[in-house]
Protein backbone atom coordinates (compact mmCIF):
# COMPACT_ATOMS: atom_id res chain seq x y z
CA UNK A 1 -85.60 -30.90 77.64
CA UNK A 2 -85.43 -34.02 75.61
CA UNK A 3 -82.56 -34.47 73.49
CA UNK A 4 -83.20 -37.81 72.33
CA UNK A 5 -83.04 -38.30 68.50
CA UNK A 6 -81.53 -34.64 67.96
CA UNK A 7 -78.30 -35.96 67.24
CA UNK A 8 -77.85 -39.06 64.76
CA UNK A 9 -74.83 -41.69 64.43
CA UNK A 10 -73.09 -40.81 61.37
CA UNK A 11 -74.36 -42.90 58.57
CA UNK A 12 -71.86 -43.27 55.73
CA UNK A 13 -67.75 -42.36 55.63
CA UNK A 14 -68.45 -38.85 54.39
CA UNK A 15 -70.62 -37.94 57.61
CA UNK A 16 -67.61 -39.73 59.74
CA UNK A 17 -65.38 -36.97 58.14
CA UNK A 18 -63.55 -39.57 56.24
CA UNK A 19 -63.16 -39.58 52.76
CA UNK A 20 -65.19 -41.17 49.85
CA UNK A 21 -64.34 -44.51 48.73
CA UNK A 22 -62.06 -44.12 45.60
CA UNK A 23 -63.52 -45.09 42.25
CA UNK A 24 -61.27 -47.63 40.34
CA UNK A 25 -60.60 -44.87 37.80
CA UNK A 26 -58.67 -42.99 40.79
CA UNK A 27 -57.15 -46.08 42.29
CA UNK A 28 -55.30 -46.50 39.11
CA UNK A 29 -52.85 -44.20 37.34
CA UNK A 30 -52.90 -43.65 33.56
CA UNK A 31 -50.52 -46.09 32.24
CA UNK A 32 -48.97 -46.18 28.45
CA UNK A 33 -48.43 -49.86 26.71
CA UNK A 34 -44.98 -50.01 25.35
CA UNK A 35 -45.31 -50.89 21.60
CA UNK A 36 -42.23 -52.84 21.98
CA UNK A 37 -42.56 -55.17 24.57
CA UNK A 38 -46.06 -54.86 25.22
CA UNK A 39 -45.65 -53.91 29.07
CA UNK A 40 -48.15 -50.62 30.88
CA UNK A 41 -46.04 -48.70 32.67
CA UNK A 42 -47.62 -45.62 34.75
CA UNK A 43 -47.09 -41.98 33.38
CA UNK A 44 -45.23 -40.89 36.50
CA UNK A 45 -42.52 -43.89 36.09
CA UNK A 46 -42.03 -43.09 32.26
CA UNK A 47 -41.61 -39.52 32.90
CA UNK A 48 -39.21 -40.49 35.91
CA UNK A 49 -36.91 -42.49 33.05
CA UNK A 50 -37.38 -39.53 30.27
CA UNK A 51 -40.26 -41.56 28.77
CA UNK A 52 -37.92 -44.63 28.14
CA UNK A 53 -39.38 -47.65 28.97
CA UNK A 54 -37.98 -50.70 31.15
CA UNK A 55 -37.06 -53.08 27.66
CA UNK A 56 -35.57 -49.37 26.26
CA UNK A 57 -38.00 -48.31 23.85
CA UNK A 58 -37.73 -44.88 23.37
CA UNK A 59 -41.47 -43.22 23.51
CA UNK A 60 -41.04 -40.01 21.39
CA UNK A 61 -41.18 -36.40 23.29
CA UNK A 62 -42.26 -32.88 22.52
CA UNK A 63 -40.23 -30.27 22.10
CA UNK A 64 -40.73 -28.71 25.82
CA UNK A 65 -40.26 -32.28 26.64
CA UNK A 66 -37.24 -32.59 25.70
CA UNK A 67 -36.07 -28.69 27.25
CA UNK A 68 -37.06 -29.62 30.23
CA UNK A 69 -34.74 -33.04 30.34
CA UNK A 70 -31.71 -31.92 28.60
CA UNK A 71 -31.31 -27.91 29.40
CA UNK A 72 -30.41 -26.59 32.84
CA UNK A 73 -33.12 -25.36 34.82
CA UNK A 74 -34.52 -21.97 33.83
CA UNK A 75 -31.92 -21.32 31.28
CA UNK A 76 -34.06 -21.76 28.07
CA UNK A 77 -34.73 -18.63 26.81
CA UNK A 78 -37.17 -19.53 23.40
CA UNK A 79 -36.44 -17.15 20.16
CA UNK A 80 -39.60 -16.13 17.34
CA UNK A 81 -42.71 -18.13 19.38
CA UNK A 82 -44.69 -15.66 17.42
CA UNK A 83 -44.05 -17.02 14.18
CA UNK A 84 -47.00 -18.83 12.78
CA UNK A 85 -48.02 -20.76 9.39
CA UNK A 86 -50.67 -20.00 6.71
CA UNK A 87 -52.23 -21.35 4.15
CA UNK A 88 -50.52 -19.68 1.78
CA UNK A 89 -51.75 -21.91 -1.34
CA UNK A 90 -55.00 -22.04 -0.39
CA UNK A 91 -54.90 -25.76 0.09
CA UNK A 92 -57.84 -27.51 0.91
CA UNK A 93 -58.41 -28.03 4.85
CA UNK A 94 -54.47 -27.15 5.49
CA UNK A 95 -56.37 -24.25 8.15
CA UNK A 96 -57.76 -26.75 10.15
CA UNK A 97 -54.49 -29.18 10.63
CA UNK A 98 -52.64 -26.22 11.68
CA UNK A 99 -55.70 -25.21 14.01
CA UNK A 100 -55.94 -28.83 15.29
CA UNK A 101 -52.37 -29.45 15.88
CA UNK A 102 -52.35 -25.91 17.40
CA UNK A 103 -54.86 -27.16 19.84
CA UNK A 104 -53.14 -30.36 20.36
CA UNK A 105 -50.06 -28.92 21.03
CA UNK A 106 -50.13 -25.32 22.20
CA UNK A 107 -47.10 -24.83 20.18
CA UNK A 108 -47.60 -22.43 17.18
CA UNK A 109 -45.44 -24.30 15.13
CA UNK A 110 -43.33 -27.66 14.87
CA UNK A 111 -39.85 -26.43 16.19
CA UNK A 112 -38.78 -24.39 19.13
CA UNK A 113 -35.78 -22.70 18.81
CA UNK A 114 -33.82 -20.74 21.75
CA UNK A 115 -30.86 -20.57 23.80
CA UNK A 116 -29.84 -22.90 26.55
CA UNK A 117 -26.79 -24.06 28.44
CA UNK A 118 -26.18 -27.80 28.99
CA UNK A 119 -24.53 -28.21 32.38
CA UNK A 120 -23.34 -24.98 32.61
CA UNK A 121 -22.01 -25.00 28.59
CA UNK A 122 -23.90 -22.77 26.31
CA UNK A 123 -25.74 -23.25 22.80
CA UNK A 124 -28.17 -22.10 20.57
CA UNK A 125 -30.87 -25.11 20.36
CA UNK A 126 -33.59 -26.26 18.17
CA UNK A 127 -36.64 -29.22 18.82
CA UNK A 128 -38.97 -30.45 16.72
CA UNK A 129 -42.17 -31.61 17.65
CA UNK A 130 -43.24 -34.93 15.99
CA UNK A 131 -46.70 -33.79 17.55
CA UNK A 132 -47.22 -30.86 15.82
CA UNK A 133 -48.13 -32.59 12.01
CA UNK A 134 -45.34 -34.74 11.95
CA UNK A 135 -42.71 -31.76 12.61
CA UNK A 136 -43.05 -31.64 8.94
CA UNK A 137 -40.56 -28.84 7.41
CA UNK A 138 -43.12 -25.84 6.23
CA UNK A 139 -41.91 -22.50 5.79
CA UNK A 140 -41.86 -21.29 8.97
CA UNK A 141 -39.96 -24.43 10.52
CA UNK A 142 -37.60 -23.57 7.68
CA UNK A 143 -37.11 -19.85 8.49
CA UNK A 144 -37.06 -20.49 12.51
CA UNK A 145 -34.09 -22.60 11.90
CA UNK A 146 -32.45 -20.76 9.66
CA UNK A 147 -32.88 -17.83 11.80
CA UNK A 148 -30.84 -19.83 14.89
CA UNK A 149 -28.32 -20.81 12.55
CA UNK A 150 -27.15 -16.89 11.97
CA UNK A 151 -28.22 -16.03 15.38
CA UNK A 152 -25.49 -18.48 16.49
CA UNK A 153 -23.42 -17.33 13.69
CA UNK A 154 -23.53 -14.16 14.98
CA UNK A 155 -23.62 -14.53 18.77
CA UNK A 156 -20.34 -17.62 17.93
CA UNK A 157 -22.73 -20.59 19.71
CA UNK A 158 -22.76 -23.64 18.76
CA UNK A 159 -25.88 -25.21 17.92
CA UNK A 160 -27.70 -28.43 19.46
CA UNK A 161 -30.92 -29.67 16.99
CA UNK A 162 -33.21 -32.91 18.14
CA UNK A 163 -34.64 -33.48 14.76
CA UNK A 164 -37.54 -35.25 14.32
CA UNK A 165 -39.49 -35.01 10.90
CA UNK A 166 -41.90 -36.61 8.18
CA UNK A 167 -40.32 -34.90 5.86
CA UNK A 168 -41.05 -31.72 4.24
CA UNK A 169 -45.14 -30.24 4.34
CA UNK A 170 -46.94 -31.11 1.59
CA UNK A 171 -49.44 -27.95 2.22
CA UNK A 172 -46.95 -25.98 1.22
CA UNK A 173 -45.71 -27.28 -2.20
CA UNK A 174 -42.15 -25.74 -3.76
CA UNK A 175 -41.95 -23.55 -0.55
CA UNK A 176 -41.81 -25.91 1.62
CA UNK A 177 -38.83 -27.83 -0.49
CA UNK A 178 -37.34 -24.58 -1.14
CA UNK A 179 -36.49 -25.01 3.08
CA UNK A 180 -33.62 -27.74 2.50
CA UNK A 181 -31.45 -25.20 0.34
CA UNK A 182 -32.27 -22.11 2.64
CA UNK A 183 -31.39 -23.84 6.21
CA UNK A 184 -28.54 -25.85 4.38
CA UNK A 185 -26.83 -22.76 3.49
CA UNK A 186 -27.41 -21.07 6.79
CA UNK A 187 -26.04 -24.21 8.31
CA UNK A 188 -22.57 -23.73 6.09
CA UNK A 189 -21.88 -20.17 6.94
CA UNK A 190 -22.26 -21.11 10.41
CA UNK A 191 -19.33 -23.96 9.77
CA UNK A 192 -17.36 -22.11 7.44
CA UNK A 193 -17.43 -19.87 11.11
CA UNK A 194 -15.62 -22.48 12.43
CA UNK A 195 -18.55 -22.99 15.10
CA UNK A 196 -20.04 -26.60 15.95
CA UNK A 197 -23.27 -28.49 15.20
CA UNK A 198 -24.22 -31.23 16.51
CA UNK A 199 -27.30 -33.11 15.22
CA UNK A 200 -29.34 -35.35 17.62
CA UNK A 201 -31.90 -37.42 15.58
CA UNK A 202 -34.95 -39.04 16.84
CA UNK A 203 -37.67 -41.16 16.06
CA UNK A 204 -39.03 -40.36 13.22
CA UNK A 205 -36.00 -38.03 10.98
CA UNK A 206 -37.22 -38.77 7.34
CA UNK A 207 -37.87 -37.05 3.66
CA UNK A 208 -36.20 -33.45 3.40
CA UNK A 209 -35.09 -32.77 7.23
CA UNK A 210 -32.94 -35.77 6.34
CA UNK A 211 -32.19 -34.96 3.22
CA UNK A 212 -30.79 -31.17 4.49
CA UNK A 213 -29.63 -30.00 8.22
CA UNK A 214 -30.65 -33.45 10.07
CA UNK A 215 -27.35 -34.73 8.16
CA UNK A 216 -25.04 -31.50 8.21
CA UNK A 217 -23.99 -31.76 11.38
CA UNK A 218 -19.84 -31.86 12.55
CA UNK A 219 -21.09 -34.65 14.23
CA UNK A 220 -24.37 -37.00 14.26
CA UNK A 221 -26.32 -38.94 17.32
CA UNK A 222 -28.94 -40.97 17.08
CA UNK A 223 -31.58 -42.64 19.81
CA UNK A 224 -31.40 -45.70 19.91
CA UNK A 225 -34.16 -47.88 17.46
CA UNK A 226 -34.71 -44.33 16.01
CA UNK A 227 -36.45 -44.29 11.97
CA UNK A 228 -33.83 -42.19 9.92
CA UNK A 229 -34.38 -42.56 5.85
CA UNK A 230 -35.30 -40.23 2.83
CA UNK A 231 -37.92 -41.97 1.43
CA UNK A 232 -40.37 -45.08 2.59
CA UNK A 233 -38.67 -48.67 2.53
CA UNK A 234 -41.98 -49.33 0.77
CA UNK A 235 -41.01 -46.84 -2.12
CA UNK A 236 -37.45 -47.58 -2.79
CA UNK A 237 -39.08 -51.65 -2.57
CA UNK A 238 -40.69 -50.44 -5.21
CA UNK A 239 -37.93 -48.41 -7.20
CA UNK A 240 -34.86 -50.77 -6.90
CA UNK A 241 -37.18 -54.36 -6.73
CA UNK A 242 -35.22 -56.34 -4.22
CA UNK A 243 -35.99 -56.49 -0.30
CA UNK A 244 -34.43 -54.53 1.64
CA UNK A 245 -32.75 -55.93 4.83
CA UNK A 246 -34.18 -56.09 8.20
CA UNK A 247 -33.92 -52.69 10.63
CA UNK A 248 -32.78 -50.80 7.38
CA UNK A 249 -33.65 -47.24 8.26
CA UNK A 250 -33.29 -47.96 12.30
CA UNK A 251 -30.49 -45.86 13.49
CA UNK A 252 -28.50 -49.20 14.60
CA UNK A 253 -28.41 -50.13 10.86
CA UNK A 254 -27.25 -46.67 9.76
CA UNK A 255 -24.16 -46.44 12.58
CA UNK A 256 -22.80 -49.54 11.23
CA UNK A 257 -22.85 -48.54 7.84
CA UNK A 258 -21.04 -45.20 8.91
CA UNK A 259 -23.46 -42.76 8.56
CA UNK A 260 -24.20 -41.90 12.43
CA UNK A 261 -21.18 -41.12 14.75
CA UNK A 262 -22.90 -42.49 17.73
CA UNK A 263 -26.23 -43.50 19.31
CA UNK A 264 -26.67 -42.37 22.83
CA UNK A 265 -29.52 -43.76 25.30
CA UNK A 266 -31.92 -40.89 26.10
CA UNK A 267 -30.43 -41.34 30.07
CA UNK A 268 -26.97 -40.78 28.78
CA UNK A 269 -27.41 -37.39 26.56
CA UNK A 270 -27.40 -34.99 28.60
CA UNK A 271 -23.65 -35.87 29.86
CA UNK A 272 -22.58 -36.97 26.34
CA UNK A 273 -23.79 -32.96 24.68
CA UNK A 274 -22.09 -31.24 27.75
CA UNK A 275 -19.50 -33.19 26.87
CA UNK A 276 -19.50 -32.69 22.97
CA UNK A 277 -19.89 -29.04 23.50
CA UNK A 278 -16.56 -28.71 25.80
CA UNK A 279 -14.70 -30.57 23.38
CA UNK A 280 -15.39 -27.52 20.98
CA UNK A 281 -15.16 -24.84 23.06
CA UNK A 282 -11.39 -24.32 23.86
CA UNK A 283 -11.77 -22.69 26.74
CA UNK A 284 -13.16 -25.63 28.20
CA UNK A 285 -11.38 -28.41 26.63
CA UNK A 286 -10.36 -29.97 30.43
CA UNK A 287 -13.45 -31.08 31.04
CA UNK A 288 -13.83 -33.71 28.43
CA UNK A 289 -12.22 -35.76 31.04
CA UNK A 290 -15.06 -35.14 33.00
CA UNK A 291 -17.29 -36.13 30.54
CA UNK A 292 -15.96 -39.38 29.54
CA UNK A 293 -15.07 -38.16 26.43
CA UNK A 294 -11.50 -38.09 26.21
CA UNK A 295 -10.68 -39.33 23.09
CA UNK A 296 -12.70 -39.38 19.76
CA UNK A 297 -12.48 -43.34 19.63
CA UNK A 298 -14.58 -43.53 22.41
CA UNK A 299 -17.59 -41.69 20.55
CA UNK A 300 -17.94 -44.67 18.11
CA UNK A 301 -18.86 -46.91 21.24
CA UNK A 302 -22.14 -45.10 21.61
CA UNK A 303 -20.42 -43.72 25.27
């Protein structure tokens, strides 16, 4: 029998077995340009430094972001994810933000709320989500929160918040203001418990977060370069007349005009809360040491 020309010499790669040339779409990861300092780092490094880039511009997080960097593994366990906003007021296309941010997100609302422990020390915990419309403060961000404060009331926690705000959600008019009083008060029965809160705010923490829980807490962090005001620098421009000075909501300004306790690099947090939250539990007072965090003077040094 002749066999000649039955079988072929492979022709290409893919009839070698080999693979197919990569495109230049796969031969280069998905990089993000730092705002700051104008550099493209890839995904996978950022994520490796908690989204902090090499100059130390802090790139803003989501809520399970942030979980997953700062609580121990498999310990969150999330309160209410079934409550949801409406359109209470019938305002015009406020159904399909919340749709579209729902989409974005796949949260149901701006804040997650649950319990955690932070190297082994345990808290009730709170995230906003500047994803999710801003975090702005609706209704239901106002009742979720309100809802850990008691909770931790009740179960004697202390509670952790990364705050992170536009302010409070215009969609929902008077209700939406009406959140500052309601968490505010939930926030002093919860001290008047003698129980600790500490407030970690981030990039951006403005209009009535600011103006309510964001600045209750026994004691307040900041990230680094993070916005923290009540209203625009534009707006009080406006109100007063005269220019304000350089970096005047940035969280450096605001530590050295005393009203942040410390600003902690997004590396360091997780050591400095463990820390925080032994110092106020007195069952576990020894391991300040540990921590660093021996004496209060050493919290004004950023740690």
């Amino acid at each position: 029998m002749n066999l000649m020309g039955l079988f072929k010499s492979p022709q290409n790669e893919l009839e070698k077995g080999g693979k197919q040339p990569a495109t230049q779409e796969e031969t280069h990861e998905v990089t993000v340009v730092c705002p700051k300092c104008g550099t493209e780092t890839p995904v996978s490094e950022l994520w490796e430094s908690q989204n902090v880039c090499r100059c130390g511009h802090h790139f803003r997080l989501t809520a399970r972001e942030r979980i997953t960097f700062f609580a121990d593994e498999d310990s969150f366990t999330e309160l209410w994810p079934e409550l949801t906003s409406h359109d209470v007021l019938g305002f015009p296309g406020y159904e399909q933000k919340l749709k579209s941010a729902r989409l974005a997100t796949r949260e149901k609302e701006a804040v997650v709320c649950g319990t955690c422990t932070v190297k082994g020390e345990r808290c009730a915990m709170f995230v906003m989500d500047p994803h999710f419309m801003m975090a702005s403060m609706g209704t239901v961000v106002g009742e979720k929160i309100t809802r850990l404060f008691e909770f931790a009331t009740e179960q004697r926690l202390p509670v952790v918040a990364f705050t992170a705000a536009g302010g409070a959600r215009m969609q929902e008019g008077i209700l939406s203001l009406m959140q500052m009083a309601k968490t505010s008060g939930a926030v002093r029965r919860h001290s008047d418990a003698g129980l600790f809160y500490l407030a970690v705010l981030t990039d951006p923490t403005t209009g009535g977060v600011t103006a309510s829980f964001a600045m209750e807490g026994d004691i307040l962090m900041a990230e680094p370069g993070a916005m923290i005001g009540f209203a625009g620098a534009r707006v009080i421009e406006q109100t007063i007349r005269k220019r304000l000075p350089d970096g005047f909501q940035r969280a450096e300004f605001l530590l050295e005009h005393g009203f942040l306790d410390l600003i902690t690099p997004r590396k360091n947090q997780r050591d400095v809360i463990a820390g925080l939250l032994a110092m106020h539990d007195p069952k576990q007072q020894g391991l300040c040491v540990e921590y660093g965090l021996e004496g209060v003077e050493r919290i004004g040094d950023g740690v």
